[in-house]
PDB file of N, CA and C in Angstrom:
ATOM      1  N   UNK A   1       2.561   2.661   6.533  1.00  0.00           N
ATOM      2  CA  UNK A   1       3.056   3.843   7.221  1.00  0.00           C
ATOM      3  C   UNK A   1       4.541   3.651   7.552  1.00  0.00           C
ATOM      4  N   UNK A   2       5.395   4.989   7.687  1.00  0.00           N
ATOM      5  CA  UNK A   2       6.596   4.727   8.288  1.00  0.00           C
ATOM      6  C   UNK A   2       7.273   4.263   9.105  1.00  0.00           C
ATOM      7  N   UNK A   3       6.184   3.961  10.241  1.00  0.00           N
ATOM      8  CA  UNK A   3       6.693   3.486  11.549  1.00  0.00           C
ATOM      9  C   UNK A   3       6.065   2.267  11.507  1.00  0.00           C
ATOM     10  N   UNK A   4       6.030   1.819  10.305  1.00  0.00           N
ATOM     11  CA  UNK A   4       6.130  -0.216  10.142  1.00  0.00           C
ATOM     12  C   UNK A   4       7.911  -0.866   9.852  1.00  0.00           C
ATOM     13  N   UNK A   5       8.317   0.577   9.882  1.00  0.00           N
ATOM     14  CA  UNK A   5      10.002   0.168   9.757  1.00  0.00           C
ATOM     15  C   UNK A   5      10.535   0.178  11.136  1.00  0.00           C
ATOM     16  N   UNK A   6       9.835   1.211  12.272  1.00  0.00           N
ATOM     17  CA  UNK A   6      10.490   1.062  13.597  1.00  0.00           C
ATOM     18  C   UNK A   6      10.853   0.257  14.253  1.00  0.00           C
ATOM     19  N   UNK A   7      11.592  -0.077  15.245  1.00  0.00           N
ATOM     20  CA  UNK A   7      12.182  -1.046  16.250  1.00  0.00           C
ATOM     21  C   UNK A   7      13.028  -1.837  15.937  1.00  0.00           C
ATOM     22  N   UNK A   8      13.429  -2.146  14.569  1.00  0.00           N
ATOM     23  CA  UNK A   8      14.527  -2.113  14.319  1.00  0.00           C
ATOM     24  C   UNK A   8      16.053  -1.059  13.775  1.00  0.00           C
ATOM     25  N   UNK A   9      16.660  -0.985  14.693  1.00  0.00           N
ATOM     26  CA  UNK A   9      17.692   0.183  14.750  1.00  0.00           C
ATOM     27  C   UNK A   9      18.963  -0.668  14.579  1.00  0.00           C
ATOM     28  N   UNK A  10      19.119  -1.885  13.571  1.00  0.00           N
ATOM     29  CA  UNK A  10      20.703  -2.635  13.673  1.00  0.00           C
ATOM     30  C   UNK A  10      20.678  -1.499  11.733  1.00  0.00           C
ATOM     31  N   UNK A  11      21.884  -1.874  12.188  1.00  0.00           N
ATOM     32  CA  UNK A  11      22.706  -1.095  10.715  1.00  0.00           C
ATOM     33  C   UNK A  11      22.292  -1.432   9.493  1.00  0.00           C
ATOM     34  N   UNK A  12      21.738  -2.479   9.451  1.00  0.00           N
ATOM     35  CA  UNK A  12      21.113  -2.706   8.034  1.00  0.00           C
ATOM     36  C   UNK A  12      19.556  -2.331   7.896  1.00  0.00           C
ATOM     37  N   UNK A  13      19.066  -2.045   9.112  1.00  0.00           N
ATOM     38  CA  UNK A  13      17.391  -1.980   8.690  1.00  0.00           C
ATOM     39  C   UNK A  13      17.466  -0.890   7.684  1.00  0.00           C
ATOM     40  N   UNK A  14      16.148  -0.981   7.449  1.00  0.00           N
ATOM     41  CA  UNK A  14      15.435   0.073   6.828  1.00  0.00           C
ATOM     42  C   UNK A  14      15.189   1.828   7.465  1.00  0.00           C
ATOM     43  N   UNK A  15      14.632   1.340   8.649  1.00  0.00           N
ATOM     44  CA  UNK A  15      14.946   2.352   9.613  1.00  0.00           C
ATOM     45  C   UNK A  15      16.092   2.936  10.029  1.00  0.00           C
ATOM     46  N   UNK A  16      16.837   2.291  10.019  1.00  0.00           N
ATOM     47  CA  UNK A  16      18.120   2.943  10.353  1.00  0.00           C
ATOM     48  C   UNK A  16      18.829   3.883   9.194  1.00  0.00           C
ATOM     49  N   UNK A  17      19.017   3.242   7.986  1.00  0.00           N
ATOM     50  CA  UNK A  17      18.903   3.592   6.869  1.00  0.00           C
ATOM     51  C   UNK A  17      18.106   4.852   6.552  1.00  0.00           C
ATOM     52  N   UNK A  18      17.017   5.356   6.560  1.00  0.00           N
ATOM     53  CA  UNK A  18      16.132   5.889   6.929  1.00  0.00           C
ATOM     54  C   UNK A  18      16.945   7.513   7.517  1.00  0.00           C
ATOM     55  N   UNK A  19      17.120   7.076   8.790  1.00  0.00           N
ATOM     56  CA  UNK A  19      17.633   7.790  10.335  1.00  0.00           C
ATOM     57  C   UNK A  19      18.783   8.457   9.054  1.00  0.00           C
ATOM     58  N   UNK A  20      19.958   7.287   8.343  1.00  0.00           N
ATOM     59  CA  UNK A  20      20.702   8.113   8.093  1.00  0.00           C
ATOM     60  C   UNK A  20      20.958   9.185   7.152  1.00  0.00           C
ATOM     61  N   UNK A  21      19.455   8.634   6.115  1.00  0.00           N
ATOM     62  CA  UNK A  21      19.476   9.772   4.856  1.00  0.00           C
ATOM     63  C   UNK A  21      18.912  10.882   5.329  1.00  0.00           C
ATOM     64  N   UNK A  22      17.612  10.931   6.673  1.00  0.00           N
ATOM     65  CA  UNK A  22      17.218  12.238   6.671  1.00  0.00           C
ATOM     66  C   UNK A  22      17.891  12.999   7.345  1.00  0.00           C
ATOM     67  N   UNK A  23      18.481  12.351   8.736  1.00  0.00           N
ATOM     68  CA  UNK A  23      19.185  13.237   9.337  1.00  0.00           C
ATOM     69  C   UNK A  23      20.766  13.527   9.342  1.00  0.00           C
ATOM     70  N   UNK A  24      21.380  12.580   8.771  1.00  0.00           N
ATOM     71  CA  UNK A  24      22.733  12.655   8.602  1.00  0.00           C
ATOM     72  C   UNK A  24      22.983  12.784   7.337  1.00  0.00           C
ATOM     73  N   UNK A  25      22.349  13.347   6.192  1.00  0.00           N
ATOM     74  CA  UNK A  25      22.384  13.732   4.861  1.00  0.00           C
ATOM     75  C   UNK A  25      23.300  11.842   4.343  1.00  0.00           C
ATOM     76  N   UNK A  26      22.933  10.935   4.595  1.00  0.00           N
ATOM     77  CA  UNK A  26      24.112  10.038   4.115  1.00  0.00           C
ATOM     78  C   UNK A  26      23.038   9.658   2.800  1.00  0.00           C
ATOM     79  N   UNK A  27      23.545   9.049   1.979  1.00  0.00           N
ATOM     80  CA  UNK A  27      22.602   8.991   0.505  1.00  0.00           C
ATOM     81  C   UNK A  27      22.645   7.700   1.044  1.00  0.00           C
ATOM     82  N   UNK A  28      21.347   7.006   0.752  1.00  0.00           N
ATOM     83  CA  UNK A  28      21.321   5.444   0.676  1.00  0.00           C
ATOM     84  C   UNK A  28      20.524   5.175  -0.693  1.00  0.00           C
ATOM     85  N   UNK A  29      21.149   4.443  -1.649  1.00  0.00           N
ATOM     86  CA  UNK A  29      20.787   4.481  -2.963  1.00  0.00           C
ATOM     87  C   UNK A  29      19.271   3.019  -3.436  1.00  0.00           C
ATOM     88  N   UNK A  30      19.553   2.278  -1.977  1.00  0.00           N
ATOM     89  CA  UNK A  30      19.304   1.091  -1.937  1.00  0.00           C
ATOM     90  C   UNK A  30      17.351   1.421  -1.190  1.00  0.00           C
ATOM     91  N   UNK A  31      17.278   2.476  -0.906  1.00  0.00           N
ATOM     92  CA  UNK A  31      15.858   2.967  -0.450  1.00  0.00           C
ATOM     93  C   UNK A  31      15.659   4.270  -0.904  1.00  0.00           C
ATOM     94  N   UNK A  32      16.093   4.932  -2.163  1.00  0.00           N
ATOM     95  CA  UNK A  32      15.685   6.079  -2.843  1.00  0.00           C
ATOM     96  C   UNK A  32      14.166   5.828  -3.408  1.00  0.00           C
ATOM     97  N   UNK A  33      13.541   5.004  -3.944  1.00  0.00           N
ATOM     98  CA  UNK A  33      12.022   5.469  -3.933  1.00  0.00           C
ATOM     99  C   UNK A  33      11.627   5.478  -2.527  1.00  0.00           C
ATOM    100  N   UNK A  34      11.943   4.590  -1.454  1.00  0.00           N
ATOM    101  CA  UNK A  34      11.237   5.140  -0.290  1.00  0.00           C
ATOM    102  C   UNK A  34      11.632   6.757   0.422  1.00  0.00           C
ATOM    103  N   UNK A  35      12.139   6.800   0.328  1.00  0.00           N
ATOM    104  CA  UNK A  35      12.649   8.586   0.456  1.00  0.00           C
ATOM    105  C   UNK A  35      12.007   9.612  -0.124  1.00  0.00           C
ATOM    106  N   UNK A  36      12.066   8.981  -2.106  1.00  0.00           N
ATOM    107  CA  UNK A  36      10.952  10.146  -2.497  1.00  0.00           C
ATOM    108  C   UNK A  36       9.649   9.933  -2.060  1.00  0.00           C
ATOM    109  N   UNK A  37       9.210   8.457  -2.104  1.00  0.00           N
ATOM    110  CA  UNK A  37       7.489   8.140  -1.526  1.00  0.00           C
ATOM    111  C   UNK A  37       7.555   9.141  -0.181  1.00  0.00           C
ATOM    112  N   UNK A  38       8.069   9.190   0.899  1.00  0.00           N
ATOM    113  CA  UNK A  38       8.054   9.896   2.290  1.00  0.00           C
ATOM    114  C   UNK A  38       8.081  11.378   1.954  1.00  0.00           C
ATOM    115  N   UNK A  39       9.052  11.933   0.872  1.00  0.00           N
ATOM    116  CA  UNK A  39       9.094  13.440   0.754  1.00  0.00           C
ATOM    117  C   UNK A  39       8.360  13.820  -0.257  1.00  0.00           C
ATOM    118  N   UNK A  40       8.013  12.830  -0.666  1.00  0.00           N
ATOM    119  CA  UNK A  40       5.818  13.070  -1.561  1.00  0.00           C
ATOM    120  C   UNK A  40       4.925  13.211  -0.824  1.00  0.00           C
ATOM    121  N   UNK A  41       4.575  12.100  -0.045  1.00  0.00           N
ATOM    122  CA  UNK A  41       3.753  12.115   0.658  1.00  0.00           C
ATOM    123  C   UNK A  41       3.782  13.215   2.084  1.00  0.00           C
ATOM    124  N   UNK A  42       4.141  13.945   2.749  1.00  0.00           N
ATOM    125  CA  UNK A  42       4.442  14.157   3.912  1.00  0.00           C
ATOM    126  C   UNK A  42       4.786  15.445   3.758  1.00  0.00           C
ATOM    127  N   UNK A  43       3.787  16.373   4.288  1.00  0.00           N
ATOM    128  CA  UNK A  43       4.142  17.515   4.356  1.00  0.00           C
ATOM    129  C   UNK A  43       5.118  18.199   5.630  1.00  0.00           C
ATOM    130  N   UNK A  44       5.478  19.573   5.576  1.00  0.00           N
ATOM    131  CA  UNK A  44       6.717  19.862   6.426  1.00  0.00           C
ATOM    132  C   UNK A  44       6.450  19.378   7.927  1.00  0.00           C
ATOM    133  N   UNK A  45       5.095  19.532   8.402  1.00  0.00           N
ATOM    134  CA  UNK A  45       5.027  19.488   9.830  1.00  0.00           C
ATOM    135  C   UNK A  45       5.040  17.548  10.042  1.00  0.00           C
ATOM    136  N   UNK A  46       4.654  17.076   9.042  1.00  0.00           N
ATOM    137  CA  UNK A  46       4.980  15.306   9.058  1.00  0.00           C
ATOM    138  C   UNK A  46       6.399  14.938   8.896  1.00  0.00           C
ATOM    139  N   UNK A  47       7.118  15.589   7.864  1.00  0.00           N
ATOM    140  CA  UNK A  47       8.758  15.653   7.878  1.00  0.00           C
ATOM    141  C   UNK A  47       9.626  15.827   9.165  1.00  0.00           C
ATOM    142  N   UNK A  48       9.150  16.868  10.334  1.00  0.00           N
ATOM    143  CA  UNK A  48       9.671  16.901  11.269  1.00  0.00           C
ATOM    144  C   UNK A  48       9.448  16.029  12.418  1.00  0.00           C
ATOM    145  N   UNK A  49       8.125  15.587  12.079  1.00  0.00           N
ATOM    146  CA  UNK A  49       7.550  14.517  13.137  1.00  0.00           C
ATOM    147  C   UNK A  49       8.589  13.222  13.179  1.00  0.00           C
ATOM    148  N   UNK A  50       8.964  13.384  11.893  1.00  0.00           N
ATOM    149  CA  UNK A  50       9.847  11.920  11.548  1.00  0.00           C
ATOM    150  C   UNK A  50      11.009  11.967  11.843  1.00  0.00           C
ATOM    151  N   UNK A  51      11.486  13.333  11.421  1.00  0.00           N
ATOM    152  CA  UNK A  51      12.710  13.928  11.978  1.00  0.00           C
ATOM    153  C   UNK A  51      12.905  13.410  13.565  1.00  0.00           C
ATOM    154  N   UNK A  52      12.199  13.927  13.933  1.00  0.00           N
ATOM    155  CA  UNK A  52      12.245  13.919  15.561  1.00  0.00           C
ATOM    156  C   UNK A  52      12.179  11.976  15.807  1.00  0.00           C
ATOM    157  N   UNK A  53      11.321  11.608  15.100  1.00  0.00           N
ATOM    158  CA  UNK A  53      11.160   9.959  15.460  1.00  0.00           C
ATOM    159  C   UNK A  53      12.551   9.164  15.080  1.00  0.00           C
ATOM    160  N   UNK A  54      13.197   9.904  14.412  1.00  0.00           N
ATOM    161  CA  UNK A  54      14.578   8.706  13.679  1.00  0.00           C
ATOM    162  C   UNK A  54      15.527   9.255  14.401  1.00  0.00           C
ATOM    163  N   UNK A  55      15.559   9.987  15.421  1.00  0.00           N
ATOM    164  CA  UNK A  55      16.591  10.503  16.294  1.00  0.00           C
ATOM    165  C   UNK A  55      16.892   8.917  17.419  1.00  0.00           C
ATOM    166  N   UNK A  56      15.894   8.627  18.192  1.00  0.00           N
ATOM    167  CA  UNK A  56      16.226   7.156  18.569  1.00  0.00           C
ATOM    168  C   UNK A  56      14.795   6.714  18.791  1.00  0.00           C
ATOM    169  N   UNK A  57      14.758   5.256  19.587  1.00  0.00           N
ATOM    170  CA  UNK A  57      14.109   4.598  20.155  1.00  0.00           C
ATOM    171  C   UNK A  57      13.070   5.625  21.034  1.00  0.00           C
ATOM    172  N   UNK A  58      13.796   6.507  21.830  1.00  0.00           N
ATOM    173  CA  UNK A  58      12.819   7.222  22.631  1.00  0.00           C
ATOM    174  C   UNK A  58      11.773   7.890  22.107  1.00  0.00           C
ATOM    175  N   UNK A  59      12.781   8.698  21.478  1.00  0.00           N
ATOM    176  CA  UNK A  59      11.533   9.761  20.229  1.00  0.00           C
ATOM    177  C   UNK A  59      11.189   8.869  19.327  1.00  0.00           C
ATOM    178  N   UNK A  60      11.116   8.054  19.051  1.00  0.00           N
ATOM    179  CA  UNK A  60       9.852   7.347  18.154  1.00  0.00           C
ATOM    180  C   UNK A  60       8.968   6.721  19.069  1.00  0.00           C
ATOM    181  N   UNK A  61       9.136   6.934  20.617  1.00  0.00           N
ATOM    182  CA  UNK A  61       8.228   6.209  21.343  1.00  0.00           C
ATOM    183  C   UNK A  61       7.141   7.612  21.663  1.00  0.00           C
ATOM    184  N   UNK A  62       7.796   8.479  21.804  1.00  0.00           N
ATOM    185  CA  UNK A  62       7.264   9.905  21.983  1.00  0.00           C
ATOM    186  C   UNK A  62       6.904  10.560  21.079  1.00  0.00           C
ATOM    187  N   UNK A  63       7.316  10.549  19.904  1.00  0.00           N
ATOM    188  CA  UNK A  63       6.103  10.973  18.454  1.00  0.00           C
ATOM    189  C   UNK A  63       5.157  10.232  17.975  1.00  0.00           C
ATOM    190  N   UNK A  64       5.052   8.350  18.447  1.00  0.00           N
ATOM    191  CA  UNK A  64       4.156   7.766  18.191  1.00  0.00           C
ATOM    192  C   UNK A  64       2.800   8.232  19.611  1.00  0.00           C
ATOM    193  N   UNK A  65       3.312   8.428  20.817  1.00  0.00           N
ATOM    194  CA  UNK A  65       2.389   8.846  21.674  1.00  0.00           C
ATOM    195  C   UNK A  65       1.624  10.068  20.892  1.00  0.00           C
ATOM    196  N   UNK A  66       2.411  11.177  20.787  1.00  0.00           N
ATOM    197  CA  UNK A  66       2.246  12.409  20.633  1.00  0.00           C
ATOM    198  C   UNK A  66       0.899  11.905  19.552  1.00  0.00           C
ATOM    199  N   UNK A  67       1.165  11.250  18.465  1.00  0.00           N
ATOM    200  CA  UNK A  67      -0.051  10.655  17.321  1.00  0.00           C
ATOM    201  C   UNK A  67      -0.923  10.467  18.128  1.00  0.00           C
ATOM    202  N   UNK A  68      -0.653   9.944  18.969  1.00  0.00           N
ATOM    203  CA  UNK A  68      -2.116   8.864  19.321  1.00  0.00           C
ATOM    204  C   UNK A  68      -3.211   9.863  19.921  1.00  0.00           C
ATOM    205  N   UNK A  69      -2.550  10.848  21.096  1.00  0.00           N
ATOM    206  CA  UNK A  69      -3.252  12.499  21.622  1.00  0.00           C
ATOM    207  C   UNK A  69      -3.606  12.781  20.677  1.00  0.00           C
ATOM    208  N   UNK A  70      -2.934  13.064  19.123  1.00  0.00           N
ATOM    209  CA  UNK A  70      -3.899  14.276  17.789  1.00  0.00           C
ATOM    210  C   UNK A  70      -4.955  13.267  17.464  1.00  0.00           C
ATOM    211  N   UNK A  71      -4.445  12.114  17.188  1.00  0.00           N
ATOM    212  CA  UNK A  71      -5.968  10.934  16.624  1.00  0.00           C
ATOM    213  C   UNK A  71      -7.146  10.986  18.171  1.00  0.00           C
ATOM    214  N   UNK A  72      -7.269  10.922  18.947  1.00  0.00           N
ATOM    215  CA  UNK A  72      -8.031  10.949  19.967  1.00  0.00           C
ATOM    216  C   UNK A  72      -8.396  12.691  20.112  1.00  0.00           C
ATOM    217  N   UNK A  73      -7.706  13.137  19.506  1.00  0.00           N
ATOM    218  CA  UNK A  73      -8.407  14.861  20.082  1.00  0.00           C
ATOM    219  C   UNK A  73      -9.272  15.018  18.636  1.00  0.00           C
ATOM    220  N   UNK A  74      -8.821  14.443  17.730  1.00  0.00           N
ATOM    221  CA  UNK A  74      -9.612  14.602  16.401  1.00  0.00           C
ATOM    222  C   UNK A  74     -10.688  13.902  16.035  1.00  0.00           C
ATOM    223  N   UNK A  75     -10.457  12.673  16.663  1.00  0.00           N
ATOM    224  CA  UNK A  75     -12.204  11.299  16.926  1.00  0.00           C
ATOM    225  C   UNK A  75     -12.875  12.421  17.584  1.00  0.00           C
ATOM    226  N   UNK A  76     -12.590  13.094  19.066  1.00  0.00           N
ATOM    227  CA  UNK A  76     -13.184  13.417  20.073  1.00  0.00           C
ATOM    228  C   UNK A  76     -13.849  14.703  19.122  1.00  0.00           C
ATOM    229  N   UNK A  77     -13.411  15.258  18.201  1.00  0.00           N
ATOM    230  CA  UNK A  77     -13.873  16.799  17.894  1.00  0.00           C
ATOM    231  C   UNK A  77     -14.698  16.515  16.697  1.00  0.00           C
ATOM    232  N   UNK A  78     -14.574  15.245  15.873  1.00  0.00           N
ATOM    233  CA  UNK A  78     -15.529  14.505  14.937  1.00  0.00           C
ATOM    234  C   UNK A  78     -17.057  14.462  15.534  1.00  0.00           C
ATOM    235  N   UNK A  79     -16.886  13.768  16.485  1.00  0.00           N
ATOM    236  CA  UNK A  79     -18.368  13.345  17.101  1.00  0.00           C
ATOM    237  C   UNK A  79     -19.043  14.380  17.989  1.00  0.00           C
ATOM    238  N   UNK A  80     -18.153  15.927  18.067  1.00  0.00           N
ATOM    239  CA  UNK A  80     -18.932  16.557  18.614  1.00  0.00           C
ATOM    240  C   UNK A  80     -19.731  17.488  17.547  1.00  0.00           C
ATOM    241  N   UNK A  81     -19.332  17.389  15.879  1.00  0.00           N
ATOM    242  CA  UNK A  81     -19.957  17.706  15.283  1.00  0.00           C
ATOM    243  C   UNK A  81     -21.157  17.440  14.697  1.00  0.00           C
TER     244      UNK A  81
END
């Protein structure tokens, strides 16, 4: 998953890297299959989730919460079927 790249935010990660192709249009040539793998895999409402997570440290602490509420509301609505 994508957020096995998080918590590191120094200039060379991956993540950061990451941060700068989606949101700062910067091309990083050095993680172009991971870019297309993410904009294969990941539909628009997952694109923004990420969006929002590569903004900083906070919001990836707050879109990984936000996951954890949809996985627990979705176990919870599994077993009531």
């Amino acid at each position: 998953m994508i957020f096995d790249y998080g918590g590191n935010w120094s200039k060379n990660s991956t993540w950061y890297k990451i941060h700068q192709h989606i949101n700062e249009n910067k091309k990083q040539d050095d993680i172009i299959d991971l870019i297309d793998e993410i904009r294969k895999n990941l539909n628009k409402n997952a694109l923004n989730l990420l969006k929002t997570a590569l903004i900083s440290v906070d919001n990836m602490s707050y879109v990984l919460d936000f996951l954890d509420v949809l996985k627990a509301n979705m176990m919870e609505n599994i077993l009531l079927v």
